[in-house]
Protein backbone atom coordinates (compact mmCIF):
# COMPACT_ATOMS: atom_id res chain seq x y z
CA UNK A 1 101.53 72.78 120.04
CA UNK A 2 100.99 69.45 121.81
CA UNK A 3 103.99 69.29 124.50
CA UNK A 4 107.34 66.83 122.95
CA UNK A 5 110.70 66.29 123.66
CA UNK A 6 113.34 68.59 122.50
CA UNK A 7 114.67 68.54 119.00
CA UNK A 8 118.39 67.02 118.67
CA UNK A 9 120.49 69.45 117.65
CA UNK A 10 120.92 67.01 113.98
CA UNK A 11 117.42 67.49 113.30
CA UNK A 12 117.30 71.06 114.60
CA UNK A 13 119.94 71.82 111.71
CA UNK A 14 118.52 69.56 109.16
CA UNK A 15 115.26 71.20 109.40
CA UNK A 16 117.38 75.09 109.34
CA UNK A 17 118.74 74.12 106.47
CA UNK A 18 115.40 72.97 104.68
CA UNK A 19 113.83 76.61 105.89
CA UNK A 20 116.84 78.48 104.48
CA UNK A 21 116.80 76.65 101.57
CA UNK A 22 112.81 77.45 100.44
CA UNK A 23 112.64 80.78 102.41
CA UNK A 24 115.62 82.59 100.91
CA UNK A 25 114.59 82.44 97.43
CA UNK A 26 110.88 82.60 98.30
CA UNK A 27 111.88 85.89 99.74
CA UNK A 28 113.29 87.28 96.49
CA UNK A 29 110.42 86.42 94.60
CA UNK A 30 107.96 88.22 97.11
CA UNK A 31 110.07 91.10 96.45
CA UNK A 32 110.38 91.16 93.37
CA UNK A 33 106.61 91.53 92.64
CA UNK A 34 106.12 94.82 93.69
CA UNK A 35 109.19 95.84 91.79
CA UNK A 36 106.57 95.66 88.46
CA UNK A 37 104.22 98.55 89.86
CA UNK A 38 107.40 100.50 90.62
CA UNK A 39 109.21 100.07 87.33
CA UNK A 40 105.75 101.26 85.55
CA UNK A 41 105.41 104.29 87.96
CA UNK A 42 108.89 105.38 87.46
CA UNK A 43 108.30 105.12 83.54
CA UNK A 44 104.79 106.60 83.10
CA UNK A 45 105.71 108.85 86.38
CA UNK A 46 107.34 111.09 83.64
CA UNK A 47 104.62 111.22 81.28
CA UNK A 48 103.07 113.47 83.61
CA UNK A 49 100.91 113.68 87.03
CA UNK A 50 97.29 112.45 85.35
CA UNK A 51 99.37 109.56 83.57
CA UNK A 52 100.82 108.66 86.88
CA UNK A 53 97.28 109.24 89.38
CA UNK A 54 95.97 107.12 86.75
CA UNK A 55 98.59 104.54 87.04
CA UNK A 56 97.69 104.55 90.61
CA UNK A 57 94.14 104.07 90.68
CA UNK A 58 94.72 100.99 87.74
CA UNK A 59 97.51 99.16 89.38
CA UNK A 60 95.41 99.30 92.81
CA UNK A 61 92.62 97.74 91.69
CA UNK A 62 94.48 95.11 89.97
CA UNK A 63 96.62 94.31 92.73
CA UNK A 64 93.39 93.89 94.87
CA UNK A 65 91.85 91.43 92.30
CA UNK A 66 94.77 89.30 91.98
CA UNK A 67 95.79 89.44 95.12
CA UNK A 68 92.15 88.10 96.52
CA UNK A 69 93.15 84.82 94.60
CA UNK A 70 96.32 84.46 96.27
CA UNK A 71 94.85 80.84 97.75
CA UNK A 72 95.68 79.63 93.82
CA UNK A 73 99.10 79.59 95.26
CA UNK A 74 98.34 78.65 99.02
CA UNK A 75 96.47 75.86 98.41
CA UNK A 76 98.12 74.40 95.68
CA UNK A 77 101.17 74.05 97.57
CA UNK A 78 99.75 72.59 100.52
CA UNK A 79 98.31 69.86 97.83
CA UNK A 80 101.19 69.16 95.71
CA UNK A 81 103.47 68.99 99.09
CA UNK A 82 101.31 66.13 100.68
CA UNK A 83 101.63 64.44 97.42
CA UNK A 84 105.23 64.59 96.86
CA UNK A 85 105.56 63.15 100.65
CA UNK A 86 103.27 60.19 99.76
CA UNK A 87 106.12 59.90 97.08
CA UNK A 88 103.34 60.54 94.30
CA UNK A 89 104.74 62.71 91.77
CA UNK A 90 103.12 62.12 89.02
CA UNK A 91 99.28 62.65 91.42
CA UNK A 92 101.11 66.08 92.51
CA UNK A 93 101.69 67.24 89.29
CA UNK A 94 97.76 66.38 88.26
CA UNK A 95 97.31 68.01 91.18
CA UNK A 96 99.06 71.41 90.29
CA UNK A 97 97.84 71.18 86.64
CA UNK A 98 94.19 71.57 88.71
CA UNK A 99 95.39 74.27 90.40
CA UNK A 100 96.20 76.23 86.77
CA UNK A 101 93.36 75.11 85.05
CA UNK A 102 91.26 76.96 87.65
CA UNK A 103 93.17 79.85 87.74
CA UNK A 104 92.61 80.30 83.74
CA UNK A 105 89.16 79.93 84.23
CA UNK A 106 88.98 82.38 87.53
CA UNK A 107 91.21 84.89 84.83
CA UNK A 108 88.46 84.32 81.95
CA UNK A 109 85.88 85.18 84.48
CA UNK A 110 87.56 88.75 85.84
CA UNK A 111 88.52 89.86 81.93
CA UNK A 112 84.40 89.77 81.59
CA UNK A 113 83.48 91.75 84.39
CA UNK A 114 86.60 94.31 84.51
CA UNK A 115 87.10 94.88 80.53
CA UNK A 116 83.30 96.31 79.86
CA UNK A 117 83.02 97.74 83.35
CA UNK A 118 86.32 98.86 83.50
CA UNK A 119 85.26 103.05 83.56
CA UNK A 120 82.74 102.37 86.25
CA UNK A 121 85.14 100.76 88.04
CA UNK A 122 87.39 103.40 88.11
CA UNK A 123 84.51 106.22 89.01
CA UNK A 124 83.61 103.89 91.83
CA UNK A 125 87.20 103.94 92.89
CA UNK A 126 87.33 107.98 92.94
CA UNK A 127 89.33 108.74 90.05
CA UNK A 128 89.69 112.49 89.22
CA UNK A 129 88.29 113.68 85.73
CA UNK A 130 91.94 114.20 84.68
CA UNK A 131 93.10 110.92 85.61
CA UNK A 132 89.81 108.52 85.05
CA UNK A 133 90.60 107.95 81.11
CA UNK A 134 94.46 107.09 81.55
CA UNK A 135 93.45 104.89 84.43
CA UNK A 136 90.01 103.16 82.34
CA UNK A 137 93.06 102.52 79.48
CA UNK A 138 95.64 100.92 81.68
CA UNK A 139 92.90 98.94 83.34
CA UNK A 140 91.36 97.75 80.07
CA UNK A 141 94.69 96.12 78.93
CA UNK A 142 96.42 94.97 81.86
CA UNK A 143 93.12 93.45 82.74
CA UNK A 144 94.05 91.13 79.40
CA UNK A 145 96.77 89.69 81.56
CA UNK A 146 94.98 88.24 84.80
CA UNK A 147 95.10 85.18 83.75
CA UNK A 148 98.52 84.83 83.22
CA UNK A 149 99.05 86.42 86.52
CA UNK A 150 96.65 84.38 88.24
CA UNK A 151 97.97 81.36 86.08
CA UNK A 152 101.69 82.11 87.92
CA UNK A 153 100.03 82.53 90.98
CA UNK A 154 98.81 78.90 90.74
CA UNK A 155 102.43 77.56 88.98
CA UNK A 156 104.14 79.16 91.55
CA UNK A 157 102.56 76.85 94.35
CA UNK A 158 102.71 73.95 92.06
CA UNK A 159 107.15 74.35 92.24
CA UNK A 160 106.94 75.52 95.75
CA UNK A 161 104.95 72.33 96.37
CA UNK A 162 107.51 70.70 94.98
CA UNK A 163 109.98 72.28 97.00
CA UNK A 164 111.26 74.08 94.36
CA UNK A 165 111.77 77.97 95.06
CA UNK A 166 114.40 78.76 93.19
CA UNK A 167 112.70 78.97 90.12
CA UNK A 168 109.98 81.48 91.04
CA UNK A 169 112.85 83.95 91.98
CA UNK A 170 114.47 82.97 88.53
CA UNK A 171 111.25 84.11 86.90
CA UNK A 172 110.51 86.80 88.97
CA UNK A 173 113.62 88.34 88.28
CA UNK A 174 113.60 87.57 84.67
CA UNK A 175 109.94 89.34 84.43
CA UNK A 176 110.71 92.36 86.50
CA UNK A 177 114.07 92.72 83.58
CA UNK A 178 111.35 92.28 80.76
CA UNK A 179 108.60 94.00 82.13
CA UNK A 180 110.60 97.42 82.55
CA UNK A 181 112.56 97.07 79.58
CA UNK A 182 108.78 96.56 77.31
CA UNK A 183 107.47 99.59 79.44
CA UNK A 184 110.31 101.82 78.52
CA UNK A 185 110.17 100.61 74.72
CA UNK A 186 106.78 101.22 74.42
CA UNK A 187 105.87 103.84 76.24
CA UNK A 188 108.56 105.91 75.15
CA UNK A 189 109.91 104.45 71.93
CA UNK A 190 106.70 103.39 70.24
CA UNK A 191 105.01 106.54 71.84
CA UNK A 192 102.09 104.58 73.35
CA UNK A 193 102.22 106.41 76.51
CA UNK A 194 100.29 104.78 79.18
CA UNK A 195 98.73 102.06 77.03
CA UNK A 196 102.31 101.01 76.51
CA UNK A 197 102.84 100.23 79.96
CA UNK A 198 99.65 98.53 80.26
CA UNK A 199 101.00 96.63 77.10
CA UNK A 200 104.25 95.96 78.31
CA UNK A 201 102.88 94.34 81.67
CA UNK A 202 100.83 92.46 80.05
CA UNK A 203 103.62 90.63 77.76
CA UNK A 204 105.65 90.24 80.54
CA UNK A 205 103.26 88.64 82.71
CA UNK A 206 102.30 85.86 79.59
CA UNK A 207 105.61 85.70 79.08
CA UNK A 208 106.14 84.66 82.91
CA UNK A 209 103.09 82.08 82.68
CA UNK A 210 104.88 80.86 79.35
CA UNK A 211 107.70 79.91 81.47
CA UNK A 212 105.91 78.08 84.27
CA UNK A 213 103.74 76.80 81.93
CA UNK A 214 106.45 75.07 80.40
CA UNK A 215 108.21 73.79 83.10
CA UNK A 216 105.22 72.01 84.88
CA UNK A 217 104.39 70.66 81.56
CA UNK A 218 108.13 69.00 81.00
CA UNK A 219 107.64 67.79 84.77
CA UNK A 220 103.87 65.89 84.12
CA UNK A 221 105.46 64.44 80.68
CA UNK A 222 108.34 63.27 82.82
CA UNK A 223 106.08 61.59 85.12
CA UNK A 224 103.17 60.75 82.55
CA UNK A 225 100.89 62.98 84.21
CA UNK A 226 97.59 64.02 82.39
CA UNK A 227 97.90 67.76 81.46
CA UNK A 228 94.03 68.02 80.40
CA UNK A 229 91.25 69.73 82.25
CA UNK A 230 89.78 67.42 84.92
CA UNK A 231 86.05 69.00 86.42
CA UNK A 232 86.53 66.79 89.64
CA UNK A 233 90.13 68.06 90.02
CA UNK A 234 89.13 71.87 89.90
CA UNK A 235 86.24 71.62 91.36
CA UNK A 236 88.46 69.78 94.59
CA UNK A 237 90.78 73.00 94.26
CA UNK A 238 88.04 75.53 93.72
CA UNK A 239 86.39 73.88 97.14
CA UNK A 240 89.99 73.67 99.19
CA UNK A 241 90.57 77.60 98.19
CA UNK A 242 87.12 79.06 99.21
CA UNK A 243 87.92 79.09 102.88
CA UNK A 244 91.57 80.71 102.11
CA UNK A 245 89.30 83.08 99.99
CA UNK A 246 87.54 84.09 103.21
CA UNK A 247 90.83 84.41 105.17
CA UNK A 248 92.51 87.16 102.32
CA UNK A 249 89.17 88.95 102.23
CA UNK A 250 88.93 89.31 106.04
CA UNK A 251 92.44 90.47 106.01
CA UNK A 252 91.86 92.99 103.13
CA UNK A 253 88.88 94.12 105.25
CA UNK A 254 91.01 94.86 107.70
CA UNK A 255 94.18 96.88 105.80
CA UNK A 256 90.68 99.09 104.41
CA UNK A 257 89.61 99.58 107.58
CA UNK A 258 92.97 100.68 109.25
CA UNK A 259 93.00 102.96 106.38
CA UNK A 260 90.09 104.39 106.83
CA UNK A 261 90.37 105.42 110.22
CA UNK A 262 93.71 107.17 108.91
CA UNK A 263 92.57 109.21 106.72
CA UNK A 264 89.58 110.33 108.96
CA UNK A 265 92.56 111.77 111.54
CA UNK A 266 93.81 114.38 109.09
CA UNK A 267 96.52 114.84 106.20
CA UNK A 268 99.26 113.86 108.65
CA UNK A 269 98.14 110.86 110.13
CA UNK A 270 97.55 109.53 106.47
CA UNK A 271 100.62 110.44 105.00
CA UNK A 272 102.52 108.84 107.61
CA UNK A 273 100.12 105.51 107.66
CA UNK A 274 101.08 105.11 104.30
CA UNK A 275 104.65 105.14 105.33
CA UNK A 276 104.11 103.03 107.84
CA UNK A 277 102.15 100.76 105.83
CA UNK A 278 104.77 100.35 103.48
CA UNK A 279 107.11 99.45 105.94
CA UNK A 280 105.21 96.53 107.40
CA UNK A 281 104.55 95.17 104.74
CA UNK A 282 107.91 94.89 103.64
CA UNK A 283 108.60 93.48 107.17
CA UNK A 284 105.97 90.87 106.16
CA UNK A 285 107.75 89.60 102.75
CA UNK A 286 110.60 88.53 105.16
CA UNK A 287 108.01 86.73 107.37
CA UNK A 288 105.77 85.19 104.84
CA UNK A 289 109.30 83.93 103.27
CA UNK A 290 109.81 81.37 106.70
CA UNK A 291 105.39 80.79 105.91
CA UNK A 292 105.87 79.73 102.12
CA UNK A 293 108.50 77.75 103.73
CA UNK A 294 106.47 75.61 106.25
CA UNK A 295 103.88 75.07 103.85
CA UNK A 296 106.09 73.33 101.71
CA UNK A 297 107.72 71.34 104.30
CA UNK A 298 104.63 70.86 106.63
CA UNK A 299 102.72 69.59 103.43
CA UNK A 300 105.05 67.25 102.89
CA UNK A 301 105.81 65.55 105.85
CA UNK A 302 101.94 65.18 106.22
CA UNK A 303 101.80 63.03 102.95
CA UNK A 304 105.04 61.12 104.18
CA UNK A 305 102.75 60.24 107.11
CA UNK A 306 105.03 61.92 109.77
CA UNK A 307 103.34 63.32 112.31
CA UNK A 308 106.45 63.77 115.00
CA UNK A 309 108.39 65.21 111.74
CA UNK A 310 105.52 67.86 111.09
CA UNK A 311 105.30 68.67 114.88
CA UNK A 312 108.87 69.39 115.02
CA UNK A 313 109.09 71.05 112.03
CA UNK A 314 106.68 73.49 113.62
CA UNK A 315 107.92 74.16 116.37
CA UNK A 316 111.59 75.02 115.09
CA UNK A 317 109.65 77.42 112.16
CA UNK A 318 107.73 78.59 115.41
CA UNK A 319 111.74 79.66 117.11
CA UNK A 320 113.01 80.99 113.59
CA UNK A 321 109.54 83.42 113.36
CA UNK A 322 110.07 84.29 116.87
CA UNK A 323 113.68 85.38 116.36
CA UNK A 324 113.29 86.90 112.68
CA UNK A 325 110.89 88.95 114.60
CA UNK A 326 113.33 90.40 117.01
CA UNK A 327 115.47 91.20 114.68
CA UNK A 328 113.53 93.00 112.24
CA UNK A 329 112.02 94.85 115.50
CA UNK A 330 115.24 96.22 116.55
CA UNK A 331 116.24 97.18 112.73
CA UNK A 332 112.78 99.30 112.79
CA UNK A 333 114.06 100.85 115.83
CA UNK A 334 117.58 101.64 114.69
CA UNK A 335 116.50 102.86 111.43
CA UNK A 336 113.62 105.06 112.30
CA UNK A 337 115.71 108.20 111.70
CA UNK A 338 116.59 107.41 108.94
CA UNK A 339 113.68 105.29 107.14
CA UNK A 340 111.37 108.25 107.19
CA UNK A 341 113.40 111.10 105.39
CA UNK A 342 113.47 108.66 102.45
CA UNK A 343 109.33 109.49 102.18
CA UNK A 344 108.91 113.01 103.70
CA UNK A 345 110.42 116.16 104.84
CA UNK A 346 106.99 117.57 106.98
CA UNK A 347 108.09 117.24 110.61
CA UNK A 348 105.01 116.92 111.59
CA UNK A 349 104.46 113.55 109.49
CA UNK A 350 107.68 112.64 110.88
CA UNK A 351 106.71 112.77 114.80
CA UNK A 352 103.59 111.14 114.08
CA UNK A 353 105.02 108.31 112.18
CA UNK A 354 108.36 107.80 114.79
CA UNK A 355 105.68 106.76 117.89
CA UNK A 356 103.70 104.26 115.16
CA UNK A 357 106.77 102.90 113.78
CA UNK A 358 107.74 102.21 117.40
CA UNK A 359 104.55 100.02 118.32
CA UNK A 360 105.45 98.21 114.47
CA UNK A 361 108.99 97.29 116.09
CA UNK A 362 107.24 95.92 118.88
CA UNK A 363 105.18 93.82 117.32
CA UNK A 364 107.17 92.26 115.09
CA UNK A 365 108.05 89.11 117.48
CA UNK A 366 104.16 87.99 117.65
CA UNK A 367 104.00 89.18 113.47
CA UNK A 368 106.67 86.47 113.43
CA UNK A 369 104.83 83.61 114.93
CA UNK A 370 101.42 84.62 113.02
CA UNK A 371 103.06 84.22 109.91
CA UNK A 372 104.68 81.10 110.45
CA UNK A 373 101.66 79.42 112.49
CA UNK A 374 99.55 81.11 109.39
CA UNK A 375 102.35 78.91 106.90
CA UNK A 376 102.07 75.85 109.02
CA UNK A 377 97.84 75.58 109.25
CA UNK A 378 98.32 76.43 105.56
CA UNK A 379 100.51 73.83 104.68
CA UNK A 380 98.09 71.42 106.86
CA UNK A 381 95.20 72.20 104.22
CA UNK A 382 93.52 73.36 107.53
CA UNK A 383 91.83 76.03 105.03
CA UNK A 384 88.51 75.97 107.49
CA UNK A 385 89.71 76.80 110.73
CA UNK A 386 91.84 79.49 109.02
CA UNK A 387 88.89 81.40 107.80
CA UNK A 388 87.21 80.91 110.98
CA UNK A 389 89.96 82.57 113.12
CA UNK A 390 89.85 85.23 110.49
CA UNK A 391 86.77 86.51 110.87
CA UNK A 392 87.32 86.30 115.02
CA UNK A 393 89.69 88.61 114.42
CA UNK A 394 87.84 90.70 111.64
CA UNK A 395 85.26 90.85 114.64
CA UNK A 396 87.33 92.15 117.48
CA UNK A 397 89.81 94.47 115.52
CA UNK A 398 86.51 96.66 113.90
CA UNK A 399 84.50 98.07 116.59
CA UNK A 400 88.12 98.88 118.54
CA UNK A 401 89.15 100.42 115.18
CA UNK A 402 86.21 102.50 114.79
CA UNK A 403 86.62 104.01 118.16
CA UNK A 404 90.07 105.37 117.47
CA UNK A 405 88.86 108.83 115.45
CA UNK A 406 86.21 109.01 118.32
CA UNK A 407 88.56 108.76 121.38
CA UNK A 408 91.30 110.81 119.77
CA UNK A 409 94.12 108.23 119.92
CA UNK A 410 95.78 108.82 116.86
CA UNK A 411 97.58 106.77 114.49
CA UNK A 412 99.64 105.19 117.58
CA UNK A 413 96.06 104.02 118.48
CA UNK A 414 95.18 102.69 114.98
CA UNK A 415 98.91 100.52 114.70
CA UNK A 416 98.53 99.47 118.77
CA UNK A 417 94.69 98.27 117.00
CA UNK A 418 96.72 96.68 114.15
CA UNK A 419 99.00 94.97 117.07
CA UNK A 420 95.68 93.89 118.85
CA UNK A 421 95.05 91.86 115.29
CA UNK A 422 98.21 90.44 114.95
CA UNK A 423 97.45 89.30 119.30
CA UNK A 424 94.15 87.71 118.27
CA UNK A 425 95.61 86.09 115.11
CA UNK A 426 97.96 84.69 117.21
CA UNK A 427 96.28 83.07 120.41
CA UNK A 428 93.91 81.80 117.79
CA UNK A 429 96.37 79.74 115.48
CA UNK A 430 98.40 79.32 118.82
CA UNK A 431 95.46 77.16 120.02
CA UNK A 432 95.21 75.67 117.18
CA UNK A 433 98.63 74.06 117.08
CA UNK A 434 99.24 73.15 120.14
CA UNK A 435 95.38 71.38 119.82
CA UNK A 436 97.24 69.13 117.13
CA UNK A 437 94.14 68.67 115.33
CA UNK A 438 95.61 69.98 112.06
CA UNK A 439 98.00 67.07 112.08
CA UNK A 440 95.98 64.73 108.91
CA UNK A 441 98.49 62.35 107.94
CA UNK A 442 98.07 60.88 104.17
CA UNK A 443 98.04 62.17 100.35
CA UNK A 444 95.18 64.04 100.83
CA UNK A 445 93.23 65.54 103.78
């Protein structure tokens, strides 16, 4: 970040309060998401183990192909914020209503590809012959609901862009309620076994949508905001999200390859990368909280045309990822004990997963300032130089990845590769903010 004078202590809390304000509920709402895969386990879990392998296999790919649109949230919020800072509402809520058009479409698109090549799919994805047809059914129907997941995806930036947060979690919580209570009916009640479950996500996620829906809808009537499908518009959102598009897929490339390596070390070193996994990326909803955060708040003080007010805003969301970091480091280290009897009883997943865990702890500090720098560029609309610095680091983590099975390092060497990312992720955005080039004042960028 370019060098500036400190922050007075007045703006230093006004900004704290802002961040506490979006990140706190954005956090519950992260949370509650994968609380929908875990509620349909634990119901179809006691159907029996094909019903549940299936499950597995279906609500993996799913949560692959939504989450590889995430940017219908990312990049609507960055361009609803700089339009609410211009003082624009009624342009950000056009703006949004892009945003949600194009996710319908994107949803239309992956129901005509998934539904017909749904048992292919699955093969592809190494189903077992037991667990292929439960896992073809759940993927059929579920499927039905991308895009009303996709169409929340988009909503959900549209209120964050508005600073709004506290809705999301409201919903959230309200479809995690629904969503289990529909599974339990319906799998169980109306005897539909898996397909119920499939069913019941799918109602809650329209249901969700319905909700959003409704209240962006009241806000562009408020403001006498067209609701109608605008080409220009989507095609503006479809062109802002294709570089954040390159960003999630370098990253998923990534999480595959770390996998990989894993499961090439033995049963062990799998088992406990999954723990591990699991763990970080819990770590990560607390993180990406502070990033939804700057978004919303970097977004908007670009379209208020406040540079010093973006810079500083920055750099204190810089200090509160650097410290969340600590803290969550030294939690990881306290609670190693007694994190991993939760997922195993082999000792020998155990000891390999205690030295791992360890190099997580310690990288949770620089995790913090990716995340937030990742936020801040995000919020900036700086969509292009984020997908560049992805694949940098795509680049440099692979060939040291590869080499772990080879050299025998184990899965301390595949995290300390992980850490290596996190490194080049952050000199890379690091450079970028201090460069200041990201700072494009105005409604749009």
């Amino acid at each position: 970040m370019t060098q500036a004078p400190a922050i007075p202590k007045a703006t230093r809390r006004r900004h704290d309060r802002e961040i506490v304000a979006l990140a706190v509920p954005a956090f519950g709402a992260l949370v509650a998401e994968p609380l929908f895969v875990m509620a349909d386990s634990a119901i179809v879990g006691h159907l029996g183990t094909a019903q549940l392998a299936g499950l597995g296999v279906a609500s993996a790919l799913l949560t692959t192909a939504v989450s590889i649109f995430v940017f219908l949230a990312y990049a609507t919020t960055a361009a609803v914020a700089r339009r609410v800072g211009a003082g624009d509402l009624r342009a950000a809520i056009r703006q949004g209503m892009d945003g949600i058009w194009l996710a319908l479409l994107i949803g239309a698109a992956v129901i005509a590809v998934v539904v017909p090549l749904a048992p292919g799919i699955v093969d592809l994805f190494g189903a077992s012959d037991t667990a292929a047809p439960y896992a073809t059914t759940y993927l059929r129907i579920s499927a039905l609901g991308i895009p009303a997941m996709l169409a929340v995806l988009a909503a959900t930036g549209v209120l964050r862009g508005l600073q709004n947060t506290r809705t999301p979690l409201y919903v959230a919580i309200g479809g995690f309620i629904a969503n289990a209570a529909l599974n339990a009916v319906l799998v169980y009640g109306a005897g539909l076994g898996i397909a119920g479950s499939a069913w019941g996500t799918v109602i809650a996620q329209c249901g969700m949508a319905a909700v959003y829906l409704w209240v962006v809808v009241r806000g562009g009537r408020r403001h006498e905001a067209s609701l109608r499908p605008d080409l220009a518009g989507i095609r503006a959102s479809a062109q802002a999200g294709v570089p954040l598009l390159v960003r999630t897929l370098s990253l998923r490339a990534i999480l595959m390859i770390a996998t990989a390596m894993a499961a090439r070390l033995g049963d062990a070193d799998i088992a406990a990368h999954q723990i591990v996994l699991s763990l970080w990326s819990l770590l990560a909803f607390a993180l990406d909280a502070i990033a939804i955060a700057g978004q919303a708040i970097i977004g908007r003080y670009l379209g208020a045309d406040d540079a010093p007010g973006a810079r500083a805003a920055c750099r204190r969301m810089v200090q509160w990822g650097i410290a969340t970091g600590v803290v969550l480091g030294l939690l990881v280290v306290a609670a190693r004990p007694l994190f991993l009897p939760l997922f195993t009883s082999d000792a020998g997943v155990k000891d390999v997963a205690l030295s791992a865990l360890l190099v997580v702890a310690l990288s949770q500090p620089v995790c913090g300032i990716v995340f937030v720098l990742d936020g801040v560029l995000m919020g900036a609309g700086d969509g292009p130089y984020l997908a560049w610095a992805m694949v940098v680091t795509l680049a440099v983590f692979t060939p040291v990845a590869l080499l772990v099975p080879t050299l025998g390092g184990g899965l301390t060497a595949i995290w300390a590769a992980m850490t290596l990312m996190m490194t080049v992720r952050m000199v890379t955005l690091w450079l970028r903010a201090r460069s200041g080039r990201w700072i494009v004042t105005g409604a749009t960028r």
